[in-house]
C-alpha atoms as a PDB file:
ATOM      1  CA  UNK A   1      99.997 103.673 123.208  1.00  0.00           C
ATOM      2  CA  UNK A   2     101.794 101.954 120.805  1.00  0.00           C
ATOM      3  CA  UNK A   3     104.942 100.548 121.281  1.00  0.00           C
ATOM      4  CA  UNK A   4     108.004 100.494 118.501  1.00  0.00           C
ATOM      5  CA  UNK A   5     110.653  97.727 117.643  1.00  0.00           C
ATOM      6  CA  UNK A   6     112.872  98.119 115.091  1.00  0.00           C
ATOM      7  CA  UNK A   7     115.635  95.505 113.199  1.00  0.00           C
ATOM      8  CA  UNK A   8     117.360  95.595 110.023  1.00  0.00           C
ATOM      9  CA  UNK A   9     120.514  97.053 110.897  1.00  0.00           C
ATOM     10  CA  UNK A  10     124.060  95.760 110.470  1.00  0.00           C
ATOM     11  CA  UNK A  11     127.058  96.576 108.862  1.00  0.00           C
ATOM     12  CA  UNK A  12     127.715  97.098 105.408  1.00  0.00           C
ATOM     13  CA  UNK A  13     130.135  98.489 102.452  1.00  0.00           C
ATOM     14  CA  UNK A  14     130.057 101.987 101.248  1.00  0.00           C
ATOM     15  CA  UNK A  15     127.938 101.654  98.058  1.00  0.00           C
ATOM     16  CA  UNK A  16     125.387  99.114  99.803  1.00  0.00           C
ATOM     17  CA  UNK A  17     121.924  98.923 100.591  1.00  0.00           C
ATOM     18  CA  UNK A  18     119.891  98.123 103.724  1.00  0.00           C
ATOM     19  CA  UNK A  19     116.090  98.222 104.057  1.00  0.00           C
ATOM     20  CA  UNK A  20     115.048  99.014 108.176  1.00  0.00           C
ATOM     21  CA  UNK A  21     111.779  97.719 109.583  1.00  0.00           C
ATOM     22  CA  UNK A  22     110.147  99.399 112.639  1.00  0.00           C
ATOM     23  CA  UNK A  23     107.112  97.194 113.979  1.00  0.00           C
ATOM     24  CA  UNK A  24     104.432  99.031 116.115  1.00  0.00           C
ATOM     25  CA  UNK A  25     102.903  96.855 118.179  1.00  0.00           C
ATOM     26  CA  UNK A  26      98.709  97.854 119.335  1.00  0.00           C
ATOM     27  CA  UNK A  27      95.447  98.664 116.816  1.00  0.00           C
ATOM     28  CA  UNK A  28      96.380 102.581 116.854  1.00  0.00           C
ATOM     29  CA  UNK A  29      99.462 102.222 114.600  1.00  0.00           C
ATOM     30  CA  UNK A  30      97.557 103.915 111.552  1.00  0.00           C
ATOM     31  CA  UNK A  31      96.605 106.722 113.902  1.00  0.00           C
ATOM     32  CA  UNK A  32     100.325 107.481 113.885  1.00  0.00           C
ATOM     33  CA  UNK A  33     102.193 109.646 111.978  1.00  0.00           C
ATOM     34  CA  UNK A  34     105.833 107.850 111.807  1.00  0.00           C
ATOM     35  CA  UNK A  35     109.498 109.101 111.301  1.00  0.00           C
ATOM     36  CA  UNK A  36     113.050 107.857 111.056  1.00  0.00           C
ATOM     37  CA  UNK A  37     115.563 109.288 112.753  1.00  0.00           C
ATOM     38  CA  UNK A  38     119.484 108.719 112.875  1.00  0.00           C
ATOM     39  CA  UNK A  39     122.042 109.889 115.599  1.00  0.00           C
ATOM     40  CA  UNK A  40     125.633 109.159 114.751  1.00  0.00           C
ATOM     41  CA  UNK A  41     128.650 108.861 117.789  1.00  0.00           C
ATOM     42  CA  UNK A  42     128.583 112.664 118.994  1.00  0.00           C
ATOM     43  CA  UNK A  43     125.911 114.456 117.165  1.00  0.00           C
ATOM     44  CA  UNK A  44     122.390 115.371 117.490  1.00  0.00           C
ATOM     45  CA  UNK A  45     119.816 113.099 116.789  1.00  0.00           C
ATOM     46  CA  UNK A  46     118.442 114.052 113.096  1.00  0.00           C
ATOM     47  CA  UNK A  47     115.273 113.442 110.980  1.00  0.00           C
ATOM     48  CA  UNK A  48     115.753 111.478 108.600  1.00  0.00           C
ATOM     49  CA  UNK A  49     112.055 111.084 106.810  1.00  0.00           C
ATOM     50  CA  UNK A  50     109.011 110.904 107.732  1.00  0.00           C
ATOM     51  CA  UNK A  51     105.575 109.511 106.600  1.00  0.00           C
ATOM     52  CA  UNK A  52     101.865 110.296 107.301  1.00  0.00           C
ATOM     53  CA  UNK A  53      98.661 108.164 108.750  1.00  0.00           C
ATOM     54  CA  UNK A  54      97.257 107.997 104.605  1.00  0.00           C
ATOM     55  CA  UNK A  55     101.126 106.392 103.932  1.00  0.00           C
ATOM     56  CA  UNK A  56     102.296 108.377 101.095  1.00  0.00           C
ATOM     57  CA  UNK A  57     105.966 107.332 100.603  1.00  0.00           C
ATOM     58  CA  UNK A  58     108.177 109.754 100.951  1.00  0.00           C
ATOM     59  CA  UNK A  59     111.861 110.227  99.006  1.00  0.00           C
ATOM     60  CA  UNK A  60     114.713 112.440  99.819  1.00  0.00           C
ATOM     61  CA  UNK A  61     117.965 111.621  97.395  1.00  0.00           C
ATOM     62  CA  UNK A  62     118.821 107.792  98.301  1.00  0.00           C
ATOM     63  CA  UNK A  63     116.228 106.672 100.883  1.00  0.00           C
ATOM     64  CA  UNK A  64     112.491 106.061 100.876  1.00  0.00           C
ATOM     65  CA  UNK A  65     110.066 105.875 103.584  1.00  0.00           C
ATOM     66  CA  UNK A  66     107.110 103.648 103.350  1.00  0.00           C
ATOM     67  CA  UNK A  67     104.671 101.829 105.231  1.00  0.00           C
ATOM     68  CA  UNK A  68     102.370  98.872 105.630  1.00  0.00           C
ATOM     69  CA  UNK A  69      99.056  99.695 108.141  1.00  0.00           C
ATOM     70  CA  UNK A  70      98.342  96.118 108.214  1.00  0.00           C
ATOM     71  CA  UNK A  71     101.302  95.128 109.173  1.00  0.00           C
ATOM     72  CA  UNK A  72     101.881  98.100 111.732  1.00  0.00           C
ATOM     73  CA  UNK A  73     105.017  98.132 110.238  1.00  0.00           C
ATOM     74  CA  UNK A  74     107.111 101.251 108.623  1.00  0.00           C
ATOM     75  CA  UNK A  75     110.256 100.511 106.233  1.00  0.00           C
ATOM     76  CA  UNK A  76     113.400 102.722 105.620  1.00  0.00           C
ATOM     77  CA  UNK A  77     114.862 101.791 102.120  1.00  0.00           C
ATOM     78  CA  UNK A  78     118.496 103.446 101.930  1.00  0.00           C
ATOM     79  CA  UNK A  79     120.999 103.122  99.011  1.00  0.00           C
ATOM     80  CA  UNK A  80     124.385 103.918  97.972  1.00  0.00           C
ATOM     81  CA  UNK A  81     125.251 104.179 101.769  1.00  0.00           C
ATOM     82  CA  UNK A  82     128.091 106.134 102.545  1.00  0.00           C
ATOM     83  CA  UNK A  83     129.965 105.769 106.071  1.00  0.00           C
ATOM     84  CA  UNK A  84     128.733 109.160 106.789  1.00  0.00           C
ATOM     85  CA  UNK A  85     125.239 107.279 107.424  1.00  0.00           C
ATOM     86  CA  UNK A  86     126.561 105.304 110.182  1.00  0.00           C
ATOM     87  CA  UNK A  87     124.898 105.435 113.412  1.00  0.00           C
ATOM     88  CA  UNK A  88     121.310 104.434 115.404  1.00  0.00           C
ATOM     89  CA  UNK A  89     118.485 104.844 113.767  1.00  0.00           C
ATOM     90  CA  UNK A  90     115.100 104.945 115.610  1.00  0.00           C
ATOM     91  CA  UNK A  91     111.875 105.168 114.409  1.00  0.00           C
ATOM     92  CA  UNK A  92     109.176 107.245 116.173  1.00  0.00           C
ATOM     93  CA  UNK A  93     105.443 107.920 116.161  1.00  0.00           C
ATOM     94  CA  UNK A  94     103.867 111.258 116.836  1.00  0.00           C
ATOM     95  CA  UNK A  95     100.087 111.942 117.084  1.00  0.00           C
ATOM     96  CA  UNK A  96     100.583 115.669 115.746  1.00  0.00           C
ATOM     97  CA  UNK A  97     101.601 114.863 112.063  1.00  0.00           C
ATOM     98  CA  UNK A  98     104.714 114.427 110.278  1.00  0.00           C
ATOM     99  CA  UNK A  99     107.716 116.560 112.023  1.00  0.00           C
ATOM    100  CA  UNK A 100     111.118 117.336 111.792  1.00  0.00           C
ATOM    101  CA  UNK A 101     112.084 117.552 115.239  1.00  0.00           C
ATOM    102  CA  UNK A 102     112.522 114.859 117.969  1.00  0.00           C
ATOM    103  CA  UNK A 103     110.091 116.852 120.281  1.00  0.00           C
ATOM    104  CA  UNK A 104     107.394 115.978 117.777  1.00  0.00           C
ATOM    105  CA  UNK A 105     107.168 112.619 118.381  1.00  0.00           C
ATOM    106  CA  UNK A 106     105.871 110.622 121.414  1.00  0.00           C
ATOM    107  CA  UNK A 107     106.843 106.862 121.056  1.00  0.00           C
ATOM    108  CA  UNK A 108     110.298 105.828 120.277  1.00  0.00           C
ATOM    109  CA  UNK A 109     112.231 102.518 119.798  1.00  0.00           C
ATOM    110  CA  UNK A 110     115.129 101.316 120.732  1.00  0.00           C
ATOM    111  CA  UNK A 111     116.914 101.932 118.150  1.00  0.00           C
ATOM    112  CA  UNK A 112     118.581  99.618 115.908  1.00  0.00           C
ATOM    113  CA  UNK A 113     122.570 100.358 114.378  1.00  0.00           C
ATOM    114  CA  UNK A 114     124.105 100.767 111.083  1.00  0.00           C
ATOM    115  CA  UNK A 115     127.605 100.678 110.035  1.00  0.00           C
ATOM    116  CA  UNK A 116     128.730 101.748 107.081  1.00  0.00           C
ATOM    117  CA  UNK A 117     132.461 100.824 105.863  1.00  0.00           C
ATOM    118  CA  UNK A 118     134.316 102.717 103.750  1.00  0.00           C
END
């Protein structure tokens, strides 16, 4: 089973940019589907994006997924943060495809935090 480490986080002004690494460690990281998820201070945990075992990027307004098999490593790319985006932000990987939910993912890390000032 793969295990998941992720850095990158910090704090940084409204209008900023951060790019989040997660690192999988083991030789079944391609088998993975993988996803980023955020949870700020007293709300769900939410998807954030997701990205397939072939490691088509995927976009959704200001942040792109992507990832590097021979690495074992998945990026988050977010601009024009907003303090609205502060909180944890794990990545996960799930054996059953890209997902939306939490449930759909087996692995986790430990997280890694982002502030956002306004």
């Amino acid at each position: 089973q793969v295990e998941l480490v992720e850095t990158g986080g910090g704090l940084v002004p409204a209008g900023g940019s951060l790019t989040l690494s997660c690192v999988g460690s083991g030789r079944t990281f391609a088998d993975y589907a993988m996803a980023w998820f955020r949870q700020a201070p007293g709300k769900e945990r939410e998807f954030v994006l997701g990205i397939s075992w072939g490691g088509i990027n995927s976009w959704h307004r200001r942040f792109t997924v992507s990832r590097d098999n021979a690495k074992n490593t998945v990026y988050l790319q977010m601009n024009s943060l907003q303090p609205d985006d502060t909180g944890v932000y794990y990545c996960a990987a799930g054996t059953q495809g890209v997902a939306t939910t939490f449930w759909g993912y087996d692995v986790w890390g430990q997280g890694t935090q982002v502030t956002v000032s306004s």
